[in-house]
N, C-alpha and C. Protein backbone atom coordinates (compact mmCIF):
# COMPACT_ATOMS: atom_id res chain seq x y z
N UNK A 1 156.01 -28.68 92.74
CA UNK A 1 157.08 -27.73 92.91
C UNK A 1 157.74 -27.94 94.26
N UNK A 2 159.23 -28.18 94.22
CA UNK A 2 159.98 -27.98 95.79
C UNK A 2 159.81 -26.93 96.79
N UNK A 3 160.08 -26.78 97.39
CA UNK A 3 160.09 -25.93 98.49
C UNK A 3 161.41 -25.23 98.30
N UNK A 4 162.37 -26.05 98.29
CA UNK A 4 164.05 -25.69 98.18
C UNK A 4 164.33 -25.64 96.88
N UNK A 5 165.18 -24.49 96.47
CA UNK A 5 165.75 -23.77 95.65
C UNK A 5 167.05 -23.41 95.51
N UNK A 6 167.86 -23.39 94.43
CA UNK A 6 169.14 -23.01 93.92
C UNK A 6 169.30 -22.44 92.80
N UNK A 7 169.82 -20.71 93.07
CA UNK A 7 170.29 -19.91 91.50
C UNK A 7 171.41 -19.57 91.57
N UNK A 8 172.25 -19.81 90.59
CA UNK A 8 173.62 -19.41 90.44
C UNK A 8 173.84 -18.18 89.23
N UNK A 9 174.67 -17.59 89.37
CA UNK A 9 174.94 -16.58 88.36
C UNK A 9 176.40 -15.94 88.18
N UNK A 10 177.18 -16.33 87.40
CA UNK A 10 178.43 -15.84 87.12
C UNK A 10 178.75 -14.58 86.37
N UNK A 11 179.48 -13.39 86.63
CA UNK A 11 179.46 -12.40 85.76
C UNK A 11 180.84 -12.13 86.06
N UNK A 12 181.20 -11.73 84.59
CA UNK A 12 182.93 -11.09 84.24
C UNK A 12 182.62 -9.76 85.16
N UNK A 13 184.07 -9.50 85.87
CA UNK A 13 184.48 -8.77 86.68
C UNK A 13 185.94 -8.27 85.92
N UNK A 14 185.51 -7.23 85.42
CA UNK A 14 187.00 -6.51 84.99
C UNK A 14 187.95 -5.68 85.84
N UNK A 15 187.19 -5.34 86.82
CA UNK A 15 187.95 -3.96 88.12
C UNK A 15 188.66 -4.98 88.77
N UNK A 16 188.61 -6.40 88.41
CA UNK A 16 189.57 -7.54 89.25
C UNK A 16 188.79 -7.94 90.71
N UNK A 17 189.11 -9.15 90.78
CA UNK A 17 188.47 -10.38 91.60
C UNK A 17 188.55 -9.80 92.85
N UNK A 18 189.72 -9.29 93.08
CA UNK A 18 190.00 -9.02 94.24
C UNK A 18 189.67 -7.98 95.23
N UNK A 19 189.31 -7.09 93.98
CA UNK A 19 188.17 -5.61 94.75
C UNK A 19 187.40 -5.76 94.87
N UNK A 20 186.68 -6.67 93.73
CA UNK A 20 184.95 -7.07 94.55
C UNK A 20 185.13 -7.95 96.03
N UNK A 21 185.95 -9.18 95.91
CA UNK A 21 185.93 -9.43 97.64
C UNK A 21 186.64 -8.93 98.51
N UNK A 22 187.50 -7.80 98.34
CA UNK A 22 187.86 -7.19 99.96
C UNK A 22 186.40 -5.99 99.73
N UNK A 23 185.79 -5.57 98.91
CA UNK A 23 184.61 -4.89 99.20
C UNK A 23 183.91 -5.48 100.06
N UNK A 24 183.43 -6.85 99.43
CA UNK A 24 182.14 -7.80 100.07
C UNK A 24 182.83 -7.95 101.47
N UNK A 25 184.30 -8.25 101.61
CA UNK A 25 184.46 -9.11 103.03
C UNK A 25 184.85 -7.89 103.85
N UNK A 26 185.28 -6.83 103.95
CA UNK A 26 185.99 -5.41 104.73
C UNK A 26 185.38 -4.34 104.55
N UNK A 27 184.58 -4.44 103.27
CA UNK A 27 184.27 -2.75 103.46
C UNK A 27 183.25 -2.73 102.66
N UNK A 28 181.88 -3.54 102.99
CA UNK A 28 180.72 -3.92 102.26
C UNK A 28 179.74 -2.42 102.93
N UNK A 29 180.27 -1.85 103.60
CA UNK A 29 179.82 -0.52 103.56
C UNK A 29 179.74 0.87 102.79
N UNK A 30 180.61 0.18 101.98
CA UNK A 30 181.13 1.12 100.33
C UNK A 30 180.00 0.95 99.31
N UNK A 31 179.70 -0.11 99.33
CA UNK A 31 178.54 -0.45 98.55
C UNK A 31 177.48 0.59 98.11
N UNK A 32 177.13 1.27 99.42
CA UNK A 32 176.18 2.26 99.01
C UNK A 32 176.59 3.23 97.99
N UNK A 33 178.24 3.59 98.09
CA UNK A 33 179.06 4.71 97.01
C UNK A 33 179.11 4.00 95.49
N UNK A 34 178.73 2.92 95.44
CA UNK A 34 179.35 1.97 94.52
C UNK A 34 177.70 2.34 93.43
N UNK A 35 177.12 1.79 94.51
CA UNK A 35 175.58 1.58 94.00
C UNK A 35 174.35 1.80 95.01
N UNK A 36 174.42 3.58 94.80
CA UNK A 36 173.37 4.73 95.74
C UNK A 36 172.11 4.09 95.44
N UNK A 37 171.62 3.81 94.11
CA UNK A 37 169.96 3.73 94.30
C UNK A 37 169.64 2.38 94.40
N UNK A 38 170.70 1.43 94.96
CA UNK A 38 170.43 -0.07 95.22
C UNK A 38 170.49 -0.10 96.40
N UNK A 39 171.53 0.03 97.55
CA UNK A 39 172.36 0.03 98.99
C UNK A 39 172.17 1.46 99.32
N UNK A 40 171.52 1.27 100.41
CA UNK A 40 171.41 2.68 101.30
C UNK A 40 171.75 2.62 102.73
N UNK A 41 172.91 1.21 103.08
CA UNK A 41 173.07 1.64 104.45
C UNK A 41 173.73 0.10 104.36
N UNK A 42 174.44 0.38 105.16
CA UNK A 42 175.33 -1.68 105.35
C UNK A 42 176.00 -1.11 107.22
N UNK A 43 174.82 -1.58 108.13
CA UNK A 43 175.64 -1.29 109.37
C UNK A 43 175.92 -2.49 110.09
N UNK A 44 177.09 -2.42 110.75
CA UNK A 44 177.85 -3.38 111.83
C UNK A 44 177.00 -3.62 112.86
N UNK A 45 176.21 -4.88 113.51
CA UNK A 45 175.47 -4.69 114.66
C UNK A 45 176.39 -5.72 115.48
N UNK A 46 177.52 -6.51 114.98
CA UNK A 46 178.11 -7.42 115.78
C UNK A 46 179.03 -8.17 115.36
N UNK A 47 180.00 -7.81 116.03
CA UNK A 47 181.64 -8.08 115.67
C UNK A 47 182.49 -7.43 114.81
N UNK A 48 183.21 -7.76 113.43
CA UNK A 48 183.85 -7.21 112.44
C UNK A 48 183.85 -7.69 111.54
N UNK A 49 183.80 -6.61 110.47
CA UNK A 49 183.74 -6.85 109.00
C UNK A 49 184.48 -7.85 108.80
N UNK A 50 184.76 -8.74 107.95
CA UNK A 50 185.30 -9.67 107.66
C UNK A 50 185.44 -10.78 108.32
N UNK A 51 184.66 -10.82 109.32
CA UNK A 51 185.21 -11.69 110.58
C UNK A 51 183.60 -12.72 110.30
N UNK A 52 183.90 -13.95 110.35
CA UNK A 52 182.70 -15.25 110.24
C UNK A 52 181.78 -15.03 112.02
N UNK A 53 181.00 -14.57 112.01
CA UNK A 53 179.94 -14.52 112.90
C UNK A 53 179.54 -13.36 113.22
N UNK A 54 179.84 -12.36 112.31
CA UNK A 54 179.63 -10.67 112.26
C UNK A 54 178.42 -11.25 112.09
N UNK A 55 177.42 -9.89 112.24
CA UNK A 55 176.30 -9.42 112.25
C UNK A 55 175.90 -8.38 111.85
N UNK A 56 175.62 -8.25 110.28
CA UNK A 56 175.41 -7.02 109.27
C UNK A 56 174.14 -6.43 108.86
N UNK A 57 173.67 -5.64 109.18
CA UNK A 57 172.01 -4.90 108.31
C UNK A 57 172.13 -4.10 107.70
N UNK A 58 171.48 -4.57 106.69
CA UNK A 58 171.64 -3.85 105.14
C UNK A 58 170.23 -2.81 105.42
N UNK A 59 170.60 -1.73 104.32
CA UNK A 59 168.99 -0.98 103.71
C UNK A 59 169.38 -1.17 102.05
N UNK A 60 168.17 -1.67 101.92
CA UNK A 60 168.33 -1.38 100.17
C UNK A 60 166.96 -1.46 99.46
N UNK A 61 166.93 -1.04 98.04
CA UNK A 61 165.76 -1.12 97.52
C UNK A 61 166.12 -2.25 96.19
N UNK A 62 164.86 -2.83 96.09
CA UNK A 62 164.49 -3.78 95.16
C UNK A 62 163.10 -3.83 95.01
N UNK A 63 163.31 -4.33 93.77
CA UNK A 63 161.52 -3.98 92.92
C UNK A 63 160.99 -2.81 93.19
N UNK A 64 161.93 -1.76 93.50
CA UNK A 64 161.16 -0.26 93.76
C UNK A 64 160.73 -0.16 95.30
N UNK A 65 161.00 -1.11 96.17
CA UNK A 65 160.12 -1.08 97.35
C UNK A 65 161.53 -0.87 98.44
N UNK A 66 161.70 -0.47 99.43
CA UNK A 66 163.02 0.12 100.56
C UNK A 66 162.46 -0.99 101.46
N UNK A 67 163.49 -2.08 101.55
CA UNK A 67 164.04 -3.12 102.27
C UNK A 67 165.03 -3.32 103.01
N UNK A 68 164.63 -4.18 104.33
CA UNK A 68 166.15 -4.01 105.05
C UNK A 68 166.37 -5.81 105.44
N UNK A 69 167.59 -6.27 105.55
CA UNK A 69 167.95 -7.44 105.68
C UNK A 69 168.85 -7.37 106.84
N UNK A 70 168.91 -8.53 107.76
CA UNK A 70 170.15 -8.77 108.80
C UNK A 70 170.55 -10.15 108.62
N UNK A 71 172.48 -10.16 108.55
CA UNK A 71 172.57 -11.30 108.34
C UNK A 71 173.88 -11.83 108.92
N UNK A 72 174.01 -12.63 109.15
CA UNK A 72 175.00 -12.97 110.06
C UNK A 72 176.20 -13.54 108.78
N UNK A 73 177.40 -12.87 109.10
CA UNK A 73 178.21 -13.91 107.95
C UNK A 73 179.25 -15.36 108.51
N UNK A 74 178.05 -16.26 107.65
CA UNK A 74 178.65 -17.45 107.94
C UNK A 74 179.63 -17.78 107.61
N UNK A 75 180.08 -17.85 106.90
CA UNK A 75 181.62 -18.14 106.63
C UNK A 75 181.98 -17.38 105.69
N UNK A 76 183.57 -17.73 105.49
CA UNK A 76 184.50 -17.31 104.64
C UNK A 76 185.53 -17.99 104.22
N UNK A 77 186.14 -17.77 103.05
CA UNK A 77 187.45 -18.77 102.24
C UNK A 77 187.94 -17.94 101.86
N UNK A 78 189.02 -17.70 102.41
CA UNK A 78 190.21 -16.49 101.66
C UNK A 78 190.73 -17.39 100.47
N UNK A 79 190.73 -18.56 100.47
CA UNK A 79 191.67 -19.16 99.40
C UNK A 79 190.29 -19.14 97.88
N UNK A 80 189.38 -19.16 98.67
CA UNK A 80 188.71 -18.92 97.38
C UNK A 80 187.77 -17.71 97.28
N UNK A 81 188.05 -16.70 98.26
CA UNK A 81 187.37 -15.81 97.90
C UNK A 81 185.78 -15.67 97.66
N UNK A 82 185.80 -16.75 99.00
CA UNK A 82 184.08 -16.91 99.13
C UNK A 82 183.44 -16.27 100.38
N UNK A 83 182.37 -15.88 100.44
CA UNK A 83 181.86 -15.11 101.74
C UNK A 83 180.44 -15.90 101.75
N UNK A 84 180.09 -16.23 102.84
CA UNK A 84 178.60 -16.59 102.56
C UNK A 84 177.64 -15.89 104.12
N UNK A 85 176.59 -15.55 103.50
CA UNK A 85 175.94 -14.69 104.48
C UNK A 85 174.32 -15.12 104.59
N UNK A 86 174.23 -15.89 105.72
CA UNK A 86 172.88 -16.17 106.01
C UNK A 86 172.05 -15.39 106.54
N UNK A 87 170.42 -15.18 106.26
CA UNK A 87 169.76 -14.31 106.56
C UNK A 87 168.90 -14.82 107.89
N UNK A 88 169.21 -13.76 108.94
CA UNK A 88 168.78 -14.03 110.10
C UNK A 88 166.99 -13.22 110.43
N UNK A 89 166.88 -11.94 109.56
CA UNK A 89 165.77 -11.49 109.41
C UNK A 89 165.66 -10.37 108.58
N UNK A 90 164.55 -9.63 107.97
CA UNK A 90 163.81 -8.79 107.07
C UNK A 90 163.01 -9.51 106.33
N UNK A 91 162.82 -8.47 105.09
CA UNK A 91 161.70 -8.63 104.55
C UNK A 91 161.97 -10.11 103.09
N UNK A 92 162.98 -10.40 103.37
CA UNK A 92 163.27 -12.10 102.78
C UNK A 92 162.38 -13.22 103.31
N UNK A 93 162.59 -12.79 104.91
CA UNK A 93 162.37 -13.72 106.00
C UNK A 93 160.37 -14.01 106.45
N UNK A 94 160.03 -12.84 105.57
CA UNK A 94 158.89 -13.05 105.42
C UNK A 94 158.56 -14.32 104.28
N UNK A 95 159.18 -14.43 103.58
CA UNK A 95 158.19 -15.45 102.66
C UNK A 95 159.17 -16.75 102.11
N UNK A 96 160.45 -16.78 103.31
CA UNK A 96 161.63 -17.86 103.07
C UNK A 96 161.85 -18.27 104.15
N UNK A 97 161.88 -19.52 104.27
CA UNK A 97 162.09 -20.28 105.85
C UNK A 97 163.74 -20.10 105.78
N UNK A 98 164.23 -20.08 105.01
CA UNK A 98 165.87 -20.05 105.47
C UNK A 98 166.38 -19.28 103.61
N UNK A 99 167.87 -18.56 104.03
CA UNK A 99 167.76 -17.70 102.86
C UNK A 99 169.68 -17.81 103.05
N UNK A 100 169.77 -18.32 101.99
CA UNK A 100 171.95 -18.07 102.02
C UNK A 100 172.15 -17.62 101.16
N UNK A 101 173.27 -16.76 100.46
CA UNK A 101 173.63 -15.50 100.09
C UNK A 101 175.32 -15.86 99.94
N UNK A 102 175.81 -16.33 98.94
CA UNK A 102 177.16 -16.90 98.80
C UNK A 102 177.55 -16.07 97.31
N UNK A 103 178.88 -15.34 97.19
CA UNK A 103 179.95 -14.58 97.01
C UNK A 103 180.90 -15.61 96.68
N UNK A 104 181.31 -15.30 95.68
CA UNK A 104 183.11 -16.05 95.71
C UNK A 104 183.48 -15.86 94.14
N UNK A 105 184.49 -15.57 93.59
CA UNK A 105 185.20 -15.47 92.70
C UNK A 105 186.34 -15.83 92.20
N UNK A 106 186.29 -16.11 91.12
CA UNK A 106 187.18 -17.52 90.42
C UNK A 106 188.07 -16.87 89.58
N UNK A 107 188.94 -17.26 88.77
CA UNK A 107 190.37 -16.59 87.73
C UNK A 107 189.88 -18.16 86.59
N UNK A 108 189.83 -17.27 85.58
CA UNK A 108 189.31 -18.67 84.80
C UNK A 108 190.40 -18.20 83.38
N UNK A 109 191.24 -18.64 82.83
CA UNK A 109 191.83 -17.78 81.50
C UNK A 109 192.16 -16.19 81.69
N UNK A 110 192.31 -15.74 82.94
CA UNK A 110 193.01 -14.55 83.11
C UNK A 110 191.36 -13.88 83.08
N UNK A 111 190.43 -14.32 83.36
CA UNK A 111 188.70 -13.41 83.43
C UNK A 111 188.62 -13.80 84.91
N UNK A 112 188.71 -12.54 85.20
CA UNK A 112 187.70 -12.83 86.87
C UNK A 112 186.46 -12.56 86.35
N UNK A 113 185.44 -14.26 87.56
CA UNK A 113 184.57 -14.35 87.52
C UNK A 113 183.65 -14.14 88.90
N UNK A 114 182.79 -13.27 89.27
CA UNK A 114 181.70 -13.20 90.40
C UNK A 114 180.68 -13.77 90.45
N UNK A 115 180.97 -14.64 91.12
CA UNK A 115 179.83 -16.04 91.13
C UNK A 115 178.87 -15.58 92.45
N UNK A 116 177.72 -15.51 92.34
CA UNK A 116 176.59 -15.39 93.58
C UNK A 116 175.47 -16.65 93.30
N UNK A 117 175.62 -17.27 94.86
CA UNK A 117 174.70 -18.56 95.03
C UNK A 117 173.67 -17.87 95.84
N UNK A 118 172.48 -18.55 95.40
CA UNK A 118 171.56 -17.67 96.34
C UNK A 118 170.96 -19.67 97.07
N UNK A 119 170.86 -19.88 98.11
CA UNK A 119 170.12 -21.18 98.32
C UNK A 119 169.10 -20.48 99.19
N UNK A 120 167.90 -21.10 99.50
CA UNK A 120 166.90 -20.88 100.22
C UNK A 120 166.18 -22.19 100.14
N UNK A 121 164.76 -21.79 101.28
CA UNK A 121 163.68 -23.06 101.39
C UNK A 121 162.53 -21.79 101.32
N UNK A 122 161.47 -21.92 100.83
CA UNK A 122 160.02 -21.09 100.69
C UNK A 122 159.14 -21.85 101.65
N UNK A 123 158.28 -21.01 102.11
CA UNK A 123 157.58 -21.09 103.20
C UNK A 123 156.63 -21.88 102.59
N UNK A 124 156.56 -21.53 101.26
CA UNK A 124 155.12 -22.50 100.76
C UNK A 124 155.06 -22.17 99.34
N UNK A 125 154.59 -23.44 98.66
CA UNK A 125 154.37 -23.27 97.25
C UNK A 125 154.12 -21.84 96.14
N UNK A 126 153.67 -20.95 96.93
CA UNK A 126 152.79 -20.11 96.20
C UNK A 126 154.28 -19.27 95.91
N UNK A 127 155.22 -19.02 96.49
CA UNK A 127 156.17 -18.13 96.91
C UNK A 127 157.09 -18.53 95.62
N UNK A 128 157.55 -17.61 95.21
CA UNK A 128 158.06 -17.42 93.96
C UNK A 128 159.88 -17.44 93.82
N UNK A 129 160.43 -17.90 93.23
CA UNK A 129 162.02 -18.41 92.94
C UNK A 129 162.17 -16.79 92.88
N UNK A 130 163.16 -16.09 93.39
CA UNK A 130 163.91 -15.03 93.41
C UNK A 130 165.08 -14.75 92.56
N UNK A 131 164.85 -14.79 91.60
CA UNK A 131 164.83 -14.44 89.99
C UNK A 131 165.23 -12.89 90.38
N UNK A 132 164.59 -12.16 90.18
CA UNK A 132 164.84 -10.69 90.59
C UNK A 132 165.85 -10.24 91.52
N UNK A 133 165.82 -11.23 92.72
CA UNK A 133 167.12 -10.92 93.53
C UNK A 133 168.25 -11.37 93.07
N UNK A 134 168.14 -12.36 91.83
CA UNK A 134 169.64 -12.12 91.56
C UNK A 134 169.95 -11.70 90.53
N UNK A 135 168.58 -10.85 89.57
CA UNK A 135 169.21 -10.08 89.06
C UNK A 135 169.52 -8.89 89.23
N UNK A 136 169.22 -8.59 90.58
CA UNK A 136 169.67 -7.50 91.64
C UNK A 136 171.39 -7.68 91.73
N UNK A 137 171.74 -8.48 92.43
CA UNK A 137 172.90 -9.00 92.64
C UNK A 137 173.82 -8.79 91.52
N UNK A 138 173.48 -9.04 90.42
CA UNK A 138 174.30 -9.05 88.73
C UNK A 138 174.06 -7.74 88.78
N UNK A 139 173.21 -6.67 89.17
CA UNK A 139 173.49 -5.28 88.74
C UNK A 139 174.01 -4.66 89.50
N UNK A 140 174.49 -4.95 90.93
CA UNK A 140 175.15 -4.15 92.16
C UNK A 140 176.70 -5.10 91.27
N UNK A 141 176.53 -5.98 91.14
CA UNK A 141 178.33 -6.36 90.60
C UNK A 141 178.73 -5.22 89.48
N UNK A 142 177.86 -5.07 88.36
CA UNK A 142 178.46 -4.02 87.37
C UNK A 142 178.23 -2.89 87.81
N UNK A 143 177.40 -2.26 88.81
CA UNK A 143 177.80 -1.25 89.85
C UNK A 143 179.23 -1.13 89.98
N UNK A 144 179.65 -2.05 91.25
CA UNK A 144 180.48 -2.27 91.82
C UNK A 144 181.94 -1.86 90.84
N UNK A 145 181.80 -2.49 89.00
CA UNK A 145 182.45 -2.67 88.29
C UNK A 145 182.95 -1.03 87.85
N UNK A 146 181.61 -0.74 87.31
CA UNK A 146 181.89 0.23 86.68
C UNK A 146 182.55 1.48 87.77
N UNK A 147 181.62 1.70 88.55
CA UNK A 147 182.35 2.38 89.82
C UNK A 147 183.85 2.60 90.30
N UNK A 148 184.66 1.69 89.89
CA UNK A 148 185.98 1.15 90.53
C UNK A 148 186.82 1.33 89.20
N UNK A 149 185.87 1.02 87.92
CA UNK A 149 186.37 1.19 86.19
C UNK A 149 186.60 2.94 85.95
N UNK A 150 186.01 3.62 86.44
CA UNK A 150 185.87 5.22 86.47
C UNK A 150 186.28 5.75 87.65
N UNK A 151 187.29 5.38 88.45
CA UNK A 151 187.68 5.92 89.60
C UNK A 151 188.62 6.99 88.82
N UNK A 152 189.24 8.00 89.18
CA UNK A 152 190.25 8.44 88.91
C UNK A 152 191.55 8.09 89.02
């Protein structure tokens, strides 16, 4: 088994391409309104939202357990509506030597699509492909969806 890992996951986005990434890139602090029992906190520790070398810490729960992540966002593509956010520390960083977190969304036949790359390296064999975190990720998107689908 590798050490290094790659999961991709595409999901139809009907609330449009473009609200999920000015969420993710400007106002990934909404998140928690979007999706309360996933995101419980998205704070600024350095620079600005949207801006490539911010410095963001999340609270959230997964697998039932209250987790917190910090991550610096490495880049961004306005032309493609990509954000990518490397993890600088939490409870990832326990059992992943390096952890990236990539956003971006595509127009394919008039379907917006929300594509999330997850890349990482595992500290060691025993450590398990994060499967769960992205199907975390696919359920904060239809969060995100439905949320924005039922606005008034």
């Amino acid at each position: 088994m590798g050490l290094h890992g790659k999961l991709i996951a595409a999901i139809e986005f009907k609330a449009g391409g473009d609200v999920f990434h000015e969420i993710m890139r400007y106002n990934p602090e909404h998140l928690s309104k979007a999706t309360p029992d996933k995101v419980h906190g998205c704070d600024l520790h350095e620079g600005e939202f949207g801006h490539a070398g911010s410095i963001i810490c999340w609270k959230y729960t997964h697998d039932g357990k209250v987790k917190r992540a910090k991550q610096v966002i490495q880049s961004i593509d306005e032309e493609k509506k990509l954000i990518q956010f490397k993890m600088l520390e939490g409870d990832l960083m326990e059992i992943y030597k390096t952890f990236v977190i990539t956003t971006h969304v595509e127009t394919m036949n008039d379907i917006d699509l929300v594509t999330w790359t997850l890349e990482y390296e595992m500290l060691n064999e025993d450590v398990e492909h994060p499967i769960s975190l992205l199907s975390f990720f696919i359920d904060i998107t239809k969060d995100i969806e439905s949320h924005h689908l039922t606005k008034p």
